[in-house]
Protein backbone atom coordinates (compact mmCIF):
# COMPACT_ATOMS: atom_id res chain seq x y z
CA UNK A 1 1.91 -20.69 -34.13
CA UNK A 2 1.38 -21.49 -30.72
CA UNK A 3 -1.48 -18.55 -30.11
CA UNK A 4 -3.03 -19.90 -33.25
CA UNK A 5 -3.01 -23.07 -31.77
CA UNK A 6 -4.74 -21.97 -28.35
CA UNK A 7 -7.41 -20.34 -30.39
CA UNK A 8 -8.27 -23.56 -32.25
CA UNK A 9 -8.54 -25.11 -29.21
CA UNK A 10 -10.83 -22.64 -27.60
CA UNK A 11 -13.15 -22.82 -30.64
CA UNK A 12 -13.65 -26.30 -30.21
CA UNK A 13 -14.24 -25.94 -26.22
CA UNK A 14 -17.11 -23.34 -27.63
CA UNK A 15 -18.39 -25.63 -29.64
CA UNK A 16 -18.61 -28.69 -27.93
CA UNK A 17 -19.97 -26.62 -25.59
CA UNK A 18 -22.85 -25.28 -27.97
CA UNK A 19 -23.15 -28.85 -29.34
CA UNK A 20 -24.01 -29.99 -25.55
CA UNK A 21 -26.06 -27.33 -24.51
CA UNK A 22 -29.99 -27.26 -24.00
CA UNK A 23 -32.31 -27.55 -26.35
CA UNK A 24 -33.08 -23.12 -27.08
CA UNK A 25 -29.64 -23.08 -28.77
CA UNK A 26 -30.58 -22.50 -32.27
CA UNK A 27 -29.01 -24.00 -35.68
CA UNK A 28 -27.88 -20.19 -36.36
CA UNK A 29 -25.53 -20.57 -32.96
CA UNK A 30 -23.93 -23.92 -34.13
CA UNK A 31 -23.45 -22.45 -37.84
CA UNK A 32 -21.44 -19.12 -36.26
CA UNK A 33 -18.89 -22.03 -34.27
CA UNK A 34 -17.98 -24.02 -37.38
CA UNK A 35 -17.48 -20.86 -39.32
CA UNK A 36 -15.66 -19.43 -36.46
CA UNK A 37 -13.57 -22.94 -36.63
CA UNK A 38 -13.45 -22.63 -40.25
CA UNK A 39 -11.20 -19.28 -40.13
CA UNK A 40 -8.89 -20.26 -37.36
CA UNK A 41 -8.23 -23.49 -39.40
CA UNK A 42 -7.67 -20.99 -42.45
CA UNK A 43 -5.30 -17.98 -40.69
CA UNK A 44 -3.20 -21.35 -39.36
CA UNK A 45 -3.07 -22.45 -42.39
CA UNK A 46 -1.83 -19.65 -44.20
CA UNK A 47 0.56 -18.58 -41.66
CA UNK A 48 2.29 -21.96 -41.97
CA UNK A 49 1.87 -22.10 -45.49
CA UNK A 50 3.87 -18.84 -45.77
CA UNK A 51 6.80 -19.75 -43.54
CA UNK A 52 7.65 -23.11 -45.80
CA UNK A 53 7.17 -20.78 -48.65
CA UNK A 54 10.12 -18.60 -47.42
CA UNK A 55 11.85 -21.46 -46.36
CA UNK A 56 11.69 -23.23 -49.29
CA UNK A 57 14.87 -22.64 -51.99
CA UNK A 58 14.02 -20.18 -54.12
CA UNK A 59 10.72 -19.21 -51.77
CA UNK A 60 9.30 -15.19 -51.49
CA UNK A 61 11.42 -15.21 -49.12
CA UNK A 62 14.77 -15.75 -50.45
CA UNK A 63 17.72 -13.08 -51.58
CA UNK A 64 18.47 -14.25 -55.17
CA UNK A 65 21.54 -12.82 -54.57
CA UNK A 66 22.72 -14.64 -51.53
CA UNK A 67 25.22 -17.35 -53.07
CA UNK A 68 23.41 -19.95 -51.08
CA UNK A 69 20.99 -20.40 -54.15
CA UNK A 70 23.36 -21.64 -56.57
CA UNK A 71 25.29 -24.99 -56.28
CA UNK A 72 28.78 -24.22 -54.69
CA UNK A 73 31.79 -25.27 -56.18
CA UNK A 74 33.91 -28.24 -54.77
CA UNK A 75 36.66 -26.61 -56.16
CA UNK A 76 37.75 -23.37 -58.17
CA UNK A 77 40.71 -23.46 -60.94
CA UNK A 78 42.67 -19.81 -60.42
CA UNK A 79 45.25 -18.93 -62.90
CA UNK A 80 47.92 -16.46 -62.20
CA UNK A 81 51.72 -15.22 -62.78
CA UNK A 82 54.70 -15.57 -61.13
CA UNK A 83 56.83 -12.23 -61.79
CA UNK A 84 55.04 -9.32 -60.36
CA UNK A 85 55.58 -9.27 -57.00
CA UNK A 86 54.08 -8.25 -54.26
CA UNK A 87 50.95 -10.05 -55.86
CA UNK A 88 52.19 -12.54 -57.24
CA UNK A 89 55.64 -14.74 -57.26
CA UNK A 90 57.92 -17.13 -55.88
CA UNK A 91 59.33 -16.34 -52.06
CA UNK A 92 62.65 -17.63 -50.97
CA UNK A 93 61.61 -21.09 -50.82
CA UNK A 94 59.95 -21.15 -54.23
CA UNK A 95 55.97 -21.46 -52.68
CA UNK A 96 53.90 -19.24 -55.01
CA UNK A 97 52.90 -16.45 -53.21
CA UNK A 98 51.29 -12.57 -52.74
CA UNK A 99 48.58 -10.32 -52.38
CA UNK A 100 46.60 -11.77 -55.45
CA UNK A 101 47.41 -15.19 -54.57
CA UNK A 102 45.84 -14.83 -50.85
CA UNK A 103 43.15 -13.27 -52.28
CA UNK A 104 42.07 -15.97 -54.38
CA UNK A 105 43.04 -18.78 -51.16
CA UNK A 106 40.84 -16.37 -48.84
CA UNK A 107 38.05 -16.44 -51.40
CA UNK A 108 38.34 -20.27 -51.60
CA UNK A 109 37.74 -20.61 -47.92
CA UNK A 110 34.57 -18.53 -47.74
CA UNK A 111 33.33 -20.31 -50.58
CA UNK A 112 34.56 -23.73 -48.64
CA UNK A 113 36.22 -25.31 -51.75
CA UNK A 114 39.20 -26.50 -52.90
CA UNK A 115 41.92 -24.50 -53.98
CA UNK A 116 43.69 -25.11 -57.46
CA UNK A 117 46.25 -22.03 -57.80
CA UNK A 118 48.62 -22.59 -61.15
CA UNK A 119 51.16 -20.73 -63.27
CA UNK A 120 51.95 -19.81 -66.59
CA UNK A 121 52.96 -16.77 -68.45
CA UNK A 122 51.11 -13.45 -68.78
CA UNK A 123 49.92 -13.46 -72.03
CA UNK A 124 48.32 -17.42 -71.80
CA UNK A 125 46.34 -16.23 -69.28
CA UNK A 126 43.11 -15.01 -70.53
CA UNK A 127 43.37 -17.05 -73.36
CA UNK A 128 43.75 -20.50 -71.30
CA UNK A 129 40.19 -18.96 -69.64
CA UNK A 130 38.59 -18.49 -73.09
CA UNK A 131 39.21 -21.78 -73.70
CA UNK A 132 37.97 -23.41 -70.73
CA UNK A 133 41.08 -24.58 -68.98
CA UNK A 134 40.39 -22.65 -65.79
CA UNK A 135 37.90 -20.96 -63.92
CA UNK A 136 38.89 -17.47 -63.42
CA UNK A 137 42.56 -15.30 -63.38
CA UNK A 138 43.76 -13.58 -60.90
CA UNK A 139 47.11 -11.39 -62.06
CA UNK A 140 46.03 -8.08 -61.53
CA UNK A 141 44.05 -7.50 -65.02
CA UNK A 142 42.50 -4.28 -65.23
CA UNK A 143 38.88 -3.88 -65.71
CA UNK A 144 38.97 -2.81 -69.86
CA UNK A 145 36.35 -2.21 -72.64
CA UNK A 146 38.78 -3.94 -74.57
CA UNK A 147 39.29 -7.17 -72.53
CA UNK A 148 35.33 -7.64 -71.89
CA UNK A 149 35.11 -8.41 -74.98
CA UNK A 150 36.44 -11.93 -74.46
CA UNK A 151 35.79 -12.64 -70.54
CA UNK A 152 33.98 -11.29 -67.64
CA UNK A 153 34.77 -9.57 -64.63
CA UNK A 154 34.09 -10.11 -60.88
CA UNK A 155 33.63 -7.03 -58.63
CA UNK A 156 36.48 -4.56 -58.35
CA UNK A 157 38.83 -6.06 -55.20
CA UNK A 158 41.42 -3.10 -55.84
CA UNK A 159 42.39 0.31 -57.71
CA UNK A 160 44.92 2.03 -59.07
CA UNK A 161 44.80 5.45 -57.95
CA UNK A 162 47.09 8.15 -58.24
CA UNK A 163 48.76 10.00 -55.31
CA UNK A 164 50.82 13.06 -54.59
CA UNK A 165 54.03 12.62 -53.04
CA UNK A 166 56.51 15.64 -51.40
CA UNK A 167 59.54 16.12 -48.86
CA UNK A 168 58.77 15.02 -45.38
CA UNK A 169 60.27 18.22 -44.25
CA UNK A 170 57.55 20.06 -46.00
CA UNK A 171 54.67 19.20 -43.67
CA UNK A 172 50.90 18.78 -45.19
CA UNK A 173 50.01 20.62 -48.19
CA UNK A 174 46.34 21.32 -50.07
CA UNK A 175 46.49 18.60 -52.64
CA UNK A 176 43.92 20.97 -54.79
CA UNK A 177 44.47 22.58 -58.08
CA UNK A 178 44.10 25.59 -56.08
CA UNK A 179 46.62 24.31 -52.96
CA UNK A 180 49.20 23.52 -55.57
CA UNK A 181 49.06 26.78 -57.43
CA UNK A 182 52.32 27.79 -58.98
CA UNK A 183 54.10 24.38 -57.53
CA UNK A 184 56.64 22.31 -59.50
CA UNK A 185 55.26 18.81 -59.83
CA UNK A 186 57.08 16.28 -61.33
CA UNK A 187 55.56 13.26 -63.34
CA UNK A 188 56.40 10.90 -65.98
CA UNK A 189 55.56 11.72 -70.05
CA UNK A 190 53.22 10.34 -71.50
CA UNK A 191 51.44 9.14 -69.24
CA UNK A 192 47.88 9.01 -67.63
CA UNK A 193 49.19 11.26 -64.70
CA UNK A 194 50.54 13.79 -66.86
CA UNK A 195 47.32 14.01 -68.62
CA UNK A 196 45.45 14.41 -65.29
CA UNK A 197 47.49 17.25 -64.27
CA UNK A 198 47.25 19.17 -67.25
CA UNK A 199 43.29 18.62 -67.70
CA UNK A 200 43.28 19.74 -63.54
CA UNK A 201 46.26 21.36 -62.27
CA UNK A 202 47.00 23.87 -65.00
CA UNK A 203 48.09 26.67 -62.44
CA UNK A 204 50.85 24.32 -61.32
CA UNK A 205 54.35 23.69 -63.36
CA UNK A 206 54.26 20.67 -64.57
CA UNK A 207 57.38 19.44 -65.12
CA UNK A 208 57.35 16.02 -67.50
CA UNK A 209 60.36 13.33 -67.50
CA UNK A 210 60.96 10.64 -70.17
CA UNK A 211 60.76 7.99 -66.72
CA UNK A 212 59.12 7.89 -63.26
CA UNK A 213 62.78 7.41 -61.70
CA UNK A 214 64.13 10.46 -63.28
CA UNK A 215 60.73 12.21 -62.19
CA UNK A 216 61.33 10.66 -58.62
CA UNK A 217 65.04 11.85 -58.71
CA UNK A 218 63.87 15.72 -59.21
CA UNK A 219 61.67 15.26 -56.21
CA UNK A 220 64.79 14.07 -53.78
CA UNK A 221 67.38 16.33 -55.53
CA UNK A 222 64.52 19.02 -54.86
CA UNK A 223 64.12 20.19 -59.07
CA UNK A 224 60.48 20.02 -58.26
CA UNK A 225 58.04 19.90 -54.76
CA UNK A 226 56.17 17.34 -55.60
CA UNK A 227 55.78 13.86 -57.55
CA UNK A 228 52.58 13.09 -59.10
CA UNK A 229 52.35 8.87 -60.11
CA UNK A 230 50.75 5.20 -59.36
CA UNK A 231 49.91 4.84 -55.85
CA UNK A 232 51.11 1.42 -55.62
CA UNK A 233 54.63 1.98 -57.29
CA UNK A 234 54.82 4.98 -54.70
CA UNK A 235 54.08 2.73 -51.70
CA UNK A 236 56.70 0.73 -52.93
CA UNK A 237 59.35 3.64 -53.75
CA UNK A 238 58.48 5.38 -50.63
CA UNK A 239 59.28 2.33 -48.31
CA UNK A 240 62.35 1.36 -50.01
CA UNK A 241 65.83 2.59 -49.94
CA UNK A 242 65.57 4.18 -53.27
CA UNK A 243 63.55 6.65 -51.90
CA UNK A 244 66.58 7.44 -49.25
CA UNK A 245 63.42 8.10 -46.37
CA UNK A 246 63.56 11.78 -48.33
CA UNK A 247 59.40 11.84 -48.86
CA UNK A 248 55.89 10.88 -47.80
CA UNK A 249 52.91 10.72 -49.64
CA UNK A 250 50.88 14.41 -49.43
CA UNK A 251 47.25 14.37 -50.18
CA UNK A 252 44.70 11.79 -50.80
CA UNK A 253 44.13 9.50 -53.23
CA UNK A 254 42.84 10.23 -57.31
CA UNK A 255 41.22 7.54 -58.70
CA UNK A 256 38.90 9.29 -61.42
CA UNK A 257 38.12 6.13 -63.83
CA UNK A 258 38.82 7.96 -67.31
CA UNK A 259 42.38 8.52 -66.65
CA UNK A 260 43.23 5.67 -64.07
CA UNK A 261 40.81 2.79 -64.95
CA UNK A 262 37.88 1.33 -63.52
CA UNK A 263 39.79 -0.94 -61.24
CA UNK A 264 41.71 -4.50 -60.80
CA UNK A 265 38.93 -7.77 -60.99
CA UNK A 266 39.26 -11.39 -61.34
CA UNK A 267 38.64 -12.51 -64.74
CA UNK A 268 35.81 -15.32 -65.19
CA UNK A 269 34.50 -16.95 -68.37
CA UNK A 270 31.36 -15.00 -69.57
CA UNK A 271 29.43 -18.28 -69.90
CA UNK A 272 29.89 -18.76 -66.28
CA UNK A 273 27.83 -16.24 -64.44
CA UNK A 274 27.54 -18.41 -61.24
CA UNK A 275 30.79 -18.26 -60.41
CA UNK A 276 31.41 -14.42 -60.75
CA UNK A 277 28.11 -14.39 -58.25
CA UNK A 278 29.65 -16.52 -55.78
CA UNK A 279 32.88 -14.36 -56.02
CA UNK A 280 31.98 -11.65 -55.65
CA UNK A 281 30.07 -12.68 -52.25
CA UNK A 282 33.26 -14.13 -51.32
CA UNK A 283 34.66 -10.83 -51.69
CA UNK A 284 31.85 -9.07 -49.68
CA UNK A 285 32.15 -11.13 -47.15
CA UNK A 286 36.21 -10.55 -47.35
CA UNK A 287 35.88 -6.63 -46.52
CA UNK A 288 33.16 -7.27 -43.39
CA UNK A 289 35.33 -9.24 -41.73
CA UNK A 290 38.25 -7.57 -41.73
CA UNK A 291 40.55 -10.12 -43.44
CA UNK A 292 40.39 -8.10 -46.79
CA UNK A 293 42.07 -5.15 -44.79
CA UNK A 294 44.43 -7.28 -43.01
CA UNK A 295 46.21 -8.66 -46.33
CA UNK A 296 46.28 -5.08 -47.66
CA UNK A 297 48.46 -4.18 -44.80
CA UNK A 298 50.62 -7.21 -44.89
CA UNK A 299 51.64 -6.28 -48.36
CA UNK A 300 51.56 -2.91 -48.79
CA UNK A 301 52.06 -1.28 -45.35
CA UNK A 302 52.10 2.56 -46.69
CA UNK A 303 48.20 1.91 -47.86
CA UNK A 304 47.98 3.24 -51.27
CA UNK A 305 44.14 2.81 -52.09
């Protein structure tokens, strides 16, 4: 703006300067300086036109998606549980607490609003959204066909995925179908894992128990070389004493959606699509700064996913 400025000045020094002069100066002269002035005064114009049009809410120049364009919320109603710990339960002193609880304070915060965090039983939960008497649910609900029928779903904040585990003692292994060739895995019946194996691991022996602790058992007792299961109730098993420090998790994670889900979300009324928008910036926001990776490790310090 400034060098648009100097150039509106200097075409009014020329023509003053043509308006002063002698008397040979010709009409066609004085005609070339206003038209001259006439375009400066149109390129400022524009210019400045264009940068209050970006400006402007809801201007060219504005991300639709940016969470600034929609009223924020002076405060957000979360509904959870209280019996599945880590993410979510009573501590010691009876304060509501875990990994889905944090979540939903930490997404507060970014959002700047007020934090309303209540109880009540599993299965009131979605229902009580349906009918209005909260914002969104946060108690680890996976992302289903079946349940978007009813309510929405924010972006994915965690998965499920499956994960090889194996003796300690038996240093890193190819967790391939070809690496695991004509090994004894162990995994519960009946279940997605067991599925997975035998649609993908069909060289191996697959050896199926009626639960995952008698599965885990034939892992420490060595029946079979490896355990096959949820990620998160390994982390759990692995770190604890059940696990008697016999094992370590081999191999990366699986987390193919047709056997283990799309994912864990926060549930959010379908006839509020603001909210999910500002949540799921919250959540953005969440992984660039680093806190999102700092409350994964405070709760689950073997990181399963």
């Amino acid at each position: 703006m400034r060098c648009g400025r100097r150039a509106l000045f200097l075409a009014r020094l020329d023509y003053l300067a043509h308006a002063k002069g002698s008397n040979s100066d010709t009409m066609l002269a004085t005609k070339r300086s206003a038209v001259c002035l006439l375009v400066v005064g149109l390129l400022l114009w524009g210019a400045a036109a264009t940068r209050l049009l970006a400006q402007a809410p809801g201007g060219a120049g504005a991300d639709p998606a940016e969470p600034q364009e929609i009223p924020r919320r002076v405060a957000i109603r979360f509904l959870t549980d209280s019996d599945y710990p880590p993410f979510n339960y009573y501590d010691e002193d009876n304060i509501l607490t875990g990994f889905n609880v944090d979540i939903a304070r930490a997404v507060c915060l970014e959002l700047a609003a007020a934090c309303d965090i209540q109880v009540r039983p599993w299965p009131e939960l979605l229902p009580a959204l349906q009918k209005g008497e909260t914002d969104a649910v946060i108690a680890s609900h996976a992302i289903s066909t079946n349940a978007l029928k009813f309510v929405d779903f924010t972006d994915r904040y965690y998965h499920t995925p499956a994960r090889f585990a194996g003796k300690r003692s038996a240093g890193r292994i190819d967790a391939t179908p070809e690496g695991l060739e004509g090994k004894k895995i162990a995994v519960a019946k009946g279940t997605a894992h067991e599925a997975y194996l035998r649609a993908f691991f069909r060289d191996s022996s697959i050896r199926a128990f009626d639960t995952p602790e008698l599965a885990r058992d034939a892992l420490i007792t060595g029946a079979t070389d490896l355990l096959f299961d949820d990620g998160i109730s390994l982390a759990f098993w692995l770190n604890g004493t059940a696990s008697k420090a016999c094992c370590e998790f081999k191999g990366g994670p699986f987390g193919e959606p047709k056997y283990f889900g799309d994912g864990v979300a926060i549930a959010v009324s379908r006839d509020d699509p603001q909210l999910k928008t500002l949540i799921n910036a919250a959540l953005r926001r969440l992984r660039e700064s680093g806190r999102y990776e700092e409350l994964v490790l405070r709760y689950f310090p073997l990181r399963a996913f």
